[in-house]
Protein backbone atom coordinates (compact mmCIF):
# COMPACT_ATOMS: atom_id res chain seq x y z
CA UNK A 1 -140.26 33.90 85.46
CA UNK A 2 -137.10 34.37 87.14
CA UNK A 3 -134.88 34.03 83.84
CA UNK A 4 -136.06 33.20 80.45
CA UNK A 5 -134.81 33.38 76.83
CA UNK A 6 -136.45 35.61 74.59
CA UNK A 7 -136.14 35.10 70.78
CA UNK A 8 -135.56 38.34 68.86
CA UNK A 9 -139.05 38.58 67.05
CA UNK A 10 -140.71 35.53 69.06
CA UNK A 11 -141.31 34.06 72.54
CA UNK A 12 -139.65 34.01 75.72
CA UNK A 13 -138.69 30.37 77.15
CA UNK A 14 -138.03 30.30 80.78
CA UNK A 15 -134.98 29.03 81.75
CA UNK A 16 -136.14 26.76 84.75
CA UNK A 17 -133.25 24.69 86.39
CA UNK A 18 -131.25 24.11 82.80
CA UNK A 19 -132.69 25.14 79.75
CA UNK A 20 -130.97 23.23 76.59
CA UNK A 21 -130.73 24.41 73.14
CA UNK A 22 -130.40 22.73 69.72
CA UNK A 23 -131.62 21.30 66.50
CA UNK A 24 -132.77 17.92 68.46
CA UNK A 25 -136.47 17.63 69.36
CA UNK A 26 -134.97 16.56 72.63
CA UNK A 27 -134.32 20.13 73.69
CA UNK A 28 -136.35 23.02 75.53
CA UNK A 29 -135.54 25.42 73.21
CA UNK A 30 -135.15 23.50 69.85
CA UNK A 31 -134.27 25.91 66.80
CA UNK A 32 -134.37 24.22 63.19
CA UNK A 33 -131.22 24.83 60.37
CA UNK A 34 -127.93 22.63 59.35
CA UNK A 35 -126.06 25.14 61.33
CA UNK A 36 -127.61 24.36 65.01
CA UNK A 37 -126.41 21.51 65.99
CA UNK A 38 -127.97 18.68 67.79
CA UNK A 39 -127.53 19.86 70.96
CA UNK A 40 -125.82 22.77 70.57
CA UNK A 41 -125.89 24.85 74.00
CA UNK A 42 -127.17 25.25 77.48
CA UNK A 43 -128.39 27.39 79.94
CA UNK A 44 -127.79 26.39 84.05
CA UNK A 45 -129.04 27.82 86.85
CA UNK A 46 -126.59 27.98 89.62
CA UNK A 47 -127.95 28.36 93.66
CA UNK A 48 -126.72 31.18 93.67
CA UNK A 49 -129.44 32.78 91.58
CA UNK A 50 -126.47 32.59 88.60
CA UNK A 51 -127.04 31.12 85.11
CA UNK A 52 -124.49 30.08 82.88
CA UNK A 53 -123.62 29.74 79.25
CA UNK A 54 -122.01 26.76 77.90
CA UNK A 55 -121.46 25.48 74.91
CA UNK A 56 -121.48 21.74 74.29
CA UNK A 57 -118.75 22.03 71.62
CA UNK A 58 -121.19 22.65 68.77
CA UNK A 59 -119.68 22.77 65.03
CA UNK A 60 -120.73 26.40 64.51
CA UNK A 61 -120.13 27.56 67.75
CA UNK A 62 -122.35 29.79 70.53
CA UNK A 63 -121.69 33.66 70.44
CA UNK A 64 -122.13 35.56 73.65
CA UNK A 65 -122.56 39.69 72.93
CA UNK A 66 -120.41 38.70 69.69
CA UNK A 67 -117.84 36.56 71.11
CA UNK A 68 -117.55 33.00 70.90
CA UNK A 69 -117.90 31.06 73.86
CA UNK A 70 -114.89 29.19 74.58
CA UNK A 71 -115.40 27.74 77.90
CA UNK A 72 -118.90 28.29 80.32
CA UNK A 73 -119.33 31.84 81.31
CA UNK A 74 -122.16 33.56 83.58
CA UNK A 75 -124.75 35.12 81.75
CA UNK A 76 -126.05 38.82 82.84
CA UNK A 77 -129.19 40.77 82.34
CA UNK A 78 -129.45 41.32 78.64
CA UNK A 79 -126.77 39.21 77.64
CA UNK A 80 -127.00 38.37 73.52
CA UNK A 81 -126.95 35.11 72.29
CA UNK A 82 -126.00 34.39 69.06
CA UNK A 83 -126.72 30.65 67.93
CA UNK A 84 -126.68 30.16 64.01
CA UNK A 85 -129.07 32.52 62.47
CA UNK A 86 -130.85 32.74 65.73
CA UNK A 87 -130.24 36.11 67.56
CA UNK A 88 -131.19 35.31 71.93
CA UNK A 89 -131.60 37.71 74.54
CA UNK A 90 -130.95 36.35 78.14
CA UNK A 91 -133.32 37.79 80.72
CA UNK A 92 -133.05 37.55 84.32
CA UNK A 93 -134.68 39.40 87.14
CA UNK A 94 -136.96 38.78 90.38
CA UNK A 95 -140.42 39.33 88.35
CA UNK A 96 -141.37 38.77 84.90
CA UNK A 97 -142.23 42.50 83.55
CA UNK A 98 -145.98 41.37 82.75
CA UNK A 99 -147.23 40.57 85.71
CA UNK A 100 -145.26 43.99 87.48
CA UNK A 101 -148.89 45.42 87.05
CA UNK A 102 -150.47 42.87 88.66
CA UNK A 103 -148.52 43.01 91.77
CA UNK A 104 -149.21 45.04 95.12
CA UNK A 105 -147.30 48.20 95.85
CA UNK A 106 -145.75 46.75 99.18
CA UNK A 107 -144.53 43.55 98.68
CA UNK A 108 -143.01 41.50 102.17
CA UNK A 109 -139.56 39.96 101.69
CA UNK A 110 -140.22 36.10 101.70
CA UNK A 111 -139.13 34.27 104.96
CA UNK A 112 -136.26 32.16 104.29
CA UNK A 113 -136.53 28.10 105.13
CA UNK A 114 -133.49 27.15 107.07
CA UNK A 115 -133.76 23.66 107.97
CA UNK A 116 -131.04 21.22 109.04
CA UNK A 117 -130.73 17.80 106.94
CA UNK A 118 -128.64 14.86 106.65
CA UNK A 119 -127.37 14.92 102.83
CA UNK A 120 -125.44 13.62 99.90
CA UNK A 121 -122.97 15.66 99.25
CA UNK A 122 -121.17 15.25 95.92
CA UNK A 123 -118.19 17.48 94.02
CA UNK A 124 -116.80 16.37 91.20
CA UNK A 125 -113.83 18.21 89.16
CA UNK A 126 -111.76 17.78 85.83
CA UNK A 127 -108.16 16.98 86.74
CA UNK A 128 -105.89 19.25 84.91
CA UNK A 129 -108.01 21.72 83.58
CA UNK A 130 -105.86 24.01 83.55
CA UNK A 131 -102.88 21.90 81.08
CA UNK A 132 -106.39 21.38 79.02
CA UNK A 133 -107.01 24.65 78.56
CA UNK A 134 -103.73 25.77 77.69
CA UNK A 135 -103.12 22.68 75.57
CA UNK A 136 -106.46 22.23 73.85
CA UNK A 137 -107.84 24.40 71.02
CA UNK A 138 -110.46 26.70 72.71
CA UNK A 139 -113.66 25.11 70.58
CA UNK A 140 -112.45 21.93 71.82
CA UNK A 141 -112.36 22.82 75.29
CA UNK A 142 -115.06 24.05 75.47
CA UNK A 143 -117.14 21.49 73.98
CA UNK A 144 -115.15 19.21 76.23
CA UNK A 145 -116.42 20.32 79.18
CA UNK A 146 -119.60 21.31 78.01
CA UNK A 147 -120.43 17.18 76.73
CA UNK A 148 -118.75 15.77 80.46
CA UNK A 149 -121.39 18.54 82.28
CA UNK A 150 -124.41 16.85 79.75
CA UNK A 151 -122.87 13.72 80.67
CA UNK A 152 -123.62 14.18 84.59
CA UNK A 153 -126.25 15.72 84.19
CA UNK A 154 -127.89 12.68 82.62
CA UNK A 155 -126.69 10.34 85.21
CA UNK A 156 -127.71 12.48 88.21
CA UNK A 157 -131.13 13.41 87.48
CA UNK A 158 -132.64 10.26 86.96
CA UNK A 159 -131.18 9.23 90.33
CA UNK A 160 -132.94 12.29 92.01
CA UNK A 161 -129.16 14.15 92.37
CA UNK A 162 -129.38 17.96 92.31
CA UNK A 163 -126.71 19.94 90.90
CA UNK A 164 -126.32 23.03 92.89
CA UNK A 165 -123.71 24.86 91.44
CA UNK A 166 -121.67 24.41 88.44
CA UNK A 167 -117.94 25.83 89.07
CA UNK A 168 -116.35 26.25 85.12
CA UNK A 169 -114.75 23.01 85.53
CA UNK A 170 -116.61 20.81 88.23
CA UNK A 171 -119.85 20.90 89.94
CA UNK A 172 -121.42 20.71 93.24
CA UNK A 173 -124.48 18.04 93.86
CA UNK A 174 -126.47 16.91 96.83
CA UNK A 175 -129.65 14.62 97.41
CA UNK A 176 -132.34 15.76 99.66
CA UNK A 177 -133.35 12.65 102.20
CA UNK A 178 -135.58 10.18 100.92
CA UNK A 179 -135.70 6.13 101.51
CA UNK A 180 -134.05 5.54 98.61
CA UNK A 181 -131.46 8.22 98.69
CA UNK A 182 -128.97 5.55 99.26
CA UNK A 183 -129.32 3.44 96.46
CA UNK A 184 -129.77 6.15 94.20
CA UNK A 185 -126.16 7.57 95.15
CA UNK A 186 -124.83 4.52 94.71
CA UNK A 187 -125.93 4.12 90.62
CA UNK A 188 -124.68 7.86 90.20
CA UNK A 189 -120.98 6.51 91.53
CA UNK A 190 -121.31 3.50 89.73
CA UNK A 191 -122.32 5.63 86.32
CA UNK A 192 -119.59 8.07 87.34
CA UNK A 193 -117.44 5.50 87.43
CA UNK A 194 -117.92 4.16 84.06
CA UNK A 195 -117.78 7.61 82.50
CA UNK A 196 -114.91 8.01 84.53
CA UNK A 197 -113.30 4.35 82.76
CA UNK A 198 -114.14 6.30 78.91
CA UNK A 199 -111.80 9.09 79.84
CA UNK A 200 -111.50 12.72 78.28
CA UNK A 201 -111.99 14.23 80.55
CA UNK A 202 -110.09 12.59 83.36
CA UNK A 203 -112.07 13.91 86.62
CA UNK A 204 -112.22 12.84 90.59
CA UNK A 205 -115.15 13.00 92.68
CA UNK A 206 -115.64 13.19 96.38
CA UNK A 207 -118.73 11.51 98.26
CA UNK A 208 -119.98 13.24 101.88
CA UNK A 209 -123.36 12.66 103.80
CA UNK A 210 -123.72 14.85 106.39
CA UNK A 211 -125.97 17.32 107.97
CA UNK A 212 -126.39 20.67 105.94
CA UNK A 213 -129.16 23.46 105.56
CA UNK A 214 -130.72 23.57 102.24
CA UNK A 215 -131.79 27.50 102.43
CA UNK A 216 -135.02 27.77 99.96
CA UNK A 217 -135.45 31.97 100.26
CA UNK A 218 -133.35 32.51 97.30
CA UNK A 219 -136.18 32.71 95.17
CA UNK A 220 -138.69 30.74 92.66
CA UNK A 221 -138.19 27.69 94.94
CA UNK A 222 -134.16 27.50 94.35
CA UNK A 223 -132.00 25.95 97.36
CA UNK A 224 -128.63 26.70 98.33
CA UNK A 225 -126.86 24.41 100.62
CA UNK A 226 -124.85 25.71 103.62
CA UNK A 227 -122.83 24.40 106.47
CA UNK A 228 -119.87 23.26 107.71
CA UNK A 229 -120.26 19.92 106.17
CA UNK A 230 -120.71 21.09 102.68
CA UNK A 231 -116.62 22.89 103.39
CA UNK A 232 -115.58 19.65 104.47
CA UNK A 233 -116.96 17.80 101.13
CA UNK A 234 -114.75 20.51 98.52
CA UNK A 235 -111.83 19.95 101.18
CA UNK A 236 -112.51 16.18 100.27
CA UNK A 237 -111.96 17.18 96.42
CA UNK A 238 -108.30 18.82 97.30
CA UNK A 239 -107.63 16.08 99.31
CA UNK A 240 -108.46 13.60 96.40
CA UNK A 241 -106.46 15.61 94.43
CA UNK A 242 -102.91 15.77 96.93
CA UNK A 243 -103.44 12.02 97.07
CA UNK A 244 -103.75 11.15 93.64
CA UNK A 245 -107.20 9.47 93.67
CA UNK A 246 -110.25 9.72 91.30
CA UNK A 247 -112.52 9.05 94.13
CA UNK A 248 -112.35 9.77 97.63
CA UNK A 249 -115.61 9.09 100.27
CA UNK A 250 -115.69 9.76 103.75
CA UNK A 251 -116.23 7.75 106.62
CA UNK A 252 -119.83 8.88 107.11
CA UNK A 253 -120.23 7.78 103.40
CA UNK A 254 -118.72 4.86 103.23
CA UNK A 255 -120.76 3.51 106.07
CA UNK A 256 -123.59 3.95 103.78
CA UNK A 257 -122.01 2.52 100.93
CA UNK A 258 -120.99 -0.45 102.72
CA UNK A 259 -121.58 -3.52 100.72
CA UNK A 260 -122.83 -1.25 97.78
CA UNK A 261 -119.64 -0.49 96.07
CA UNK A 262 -115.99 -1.91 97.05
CA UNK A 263 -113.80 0.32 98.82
CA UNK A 264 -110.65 0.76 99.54
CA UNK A 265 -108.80 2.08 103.00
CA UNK A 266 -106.96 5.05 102.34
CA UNK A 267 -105.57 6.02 105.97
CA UNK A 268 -106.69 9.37 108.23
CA UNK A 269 -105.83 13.00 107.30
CA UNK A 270 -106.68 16.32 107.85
CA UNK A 271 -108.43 18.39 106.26
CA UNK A 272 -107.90 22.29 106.62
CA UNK A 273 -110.09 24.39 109.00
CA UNK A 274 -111.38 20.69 110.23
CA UNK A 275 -109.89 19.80 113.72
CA UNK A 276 -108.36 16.03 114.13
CA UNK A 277 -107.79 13.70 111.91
CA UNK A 278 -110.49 11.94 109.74
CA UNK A 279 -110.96 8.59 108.00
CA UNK A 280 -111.38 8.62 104.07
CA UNK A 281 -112.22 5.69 101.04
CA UNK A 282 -111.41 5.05 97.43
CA UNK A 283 -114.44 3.85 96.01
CA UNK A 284 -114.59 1.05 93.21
CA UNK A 285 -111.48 -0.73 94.50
């Protein structure tokens, strides 16, 4: 195991991709009492080899080494977590201690897999955060942003959409290449869209496809994606952002999404550290 949650006095739950936490049967780690809520927490694993904490604005709140988590925070090595009655230690390292034994004395670094592909690219952001944080009680903040992260979470994954990295208030998401890659980005904008129509919070997104190097050497089968095009997509999020738009795709993206999804012309600009002047789309009219 690469991280796992161990349970003072029980058993360690590896954390996998996102581990989730709460009095729901629908959760990894489910722990029982009228103080856990339904779902109550969760644990992400970021590309980066980083997990975070957030809270998904539970009644009783989520306790980090004694102090309540108010918005997502990164988790170290030994980290307590305090849920309820429940007492959590976070784990993370590059073997699980039990097998240590088990392993030879010289162990090879593992090759990394650098290969080229043409991707989704998809980064999505709450719009004011910042006012929201300063405005909003922390609890409710917190669980704010924690339910909108569920929220995508639940509309990506089904759709094959991988959430590389979560950023405290947005995230970063890509599909590998497949046949159906197409269509299945298209249902996540549409289901953005209507989350996006509910409100609270308010948030943009940016859609890219483009060719990028999904780097799998970062351990336990995790990928990272590099490359110039993955800049260009977060420059498409500030650029949403200076024009005042929700959604934003670029011209490589909207050729795919042709027919799929209206869109809207919105001009050429630049984008910084990009040379010349590029083509973008609002999506959804």
């Amino acid at each position: 195991m690469n991280a796992w949650i161990e349970i003072v006095g029980g058993d360690r739950i590896p954390v996998g991709s996102t581990l989730t936490i709460g009095r729901s049967g629908e959760n990894i780690l489910v722990l029982s009492g009228n103080r856990v809520s339904r779902r109550h927490a969760l644990v992400h694993a970021q590309s980066n080899g980083e997990h975070w904490l957030v809270d998904l604005g539970s009644t009783n709140g989520t306790y980090l080494d004694g102090r309540r988590v108010r918005q997502p925070v990164p988790l170290a090595d030994r980290n307590e977590i305090e849920i309820a009655d429940y007492a959590l230690v976070f784990h993370r390292a590059g073997v699980d201690p039990e097998v240590i034994t088990q392993m030879p004395t010289t162990v090879l670094p593992r090759p990394k897999d650098r290969r080229s592909s043409p991707l989704w690219l998809l980064v999505a952001d709450i719009v004011g955060s910042t006012v929201l944080l300063q405005t909003l009680p922390p609890e409710e903040f917190a669980g704010l942003v924690g339910r909108w992260f569920l929220a995508c979470k639940e509309i990506l994954e089904p759709a094959e959409g991988v959430i590389n990295t979560f950023l405290g208030d947005g995230w970063f998401a890509y599909w590998k290449p497949s046949p159906t890659a197409d269509a299945q980005v298209t249902e996540t904008l549409k289901g953005l869209m209507t989350l996006q129509a509910a409100g609270m919070p308010t948030f943009r997104w940016a859609i890219h496809h483009g060719a990028a190097v999904l780097d799998t050497g970062i351990g336990d089968g995790e990928e990272n994606v590099l490359g110039a095009e993955v800049h260009f997509a977060f420059r498409m999020e500030k650029l949403a952002a200076m024009l005042r738009l929700h959604t934003l795709a670029s011209e490589a993206a909207a050729s795919r999404l042709d027919r799929a999804l209206p869109l809207a012309d919105q001009g050429r600009h630049g984008l910084s550290g990009f040379e010349g002047d590029h083509r973008f789309y609002s999506v959804g009219g």
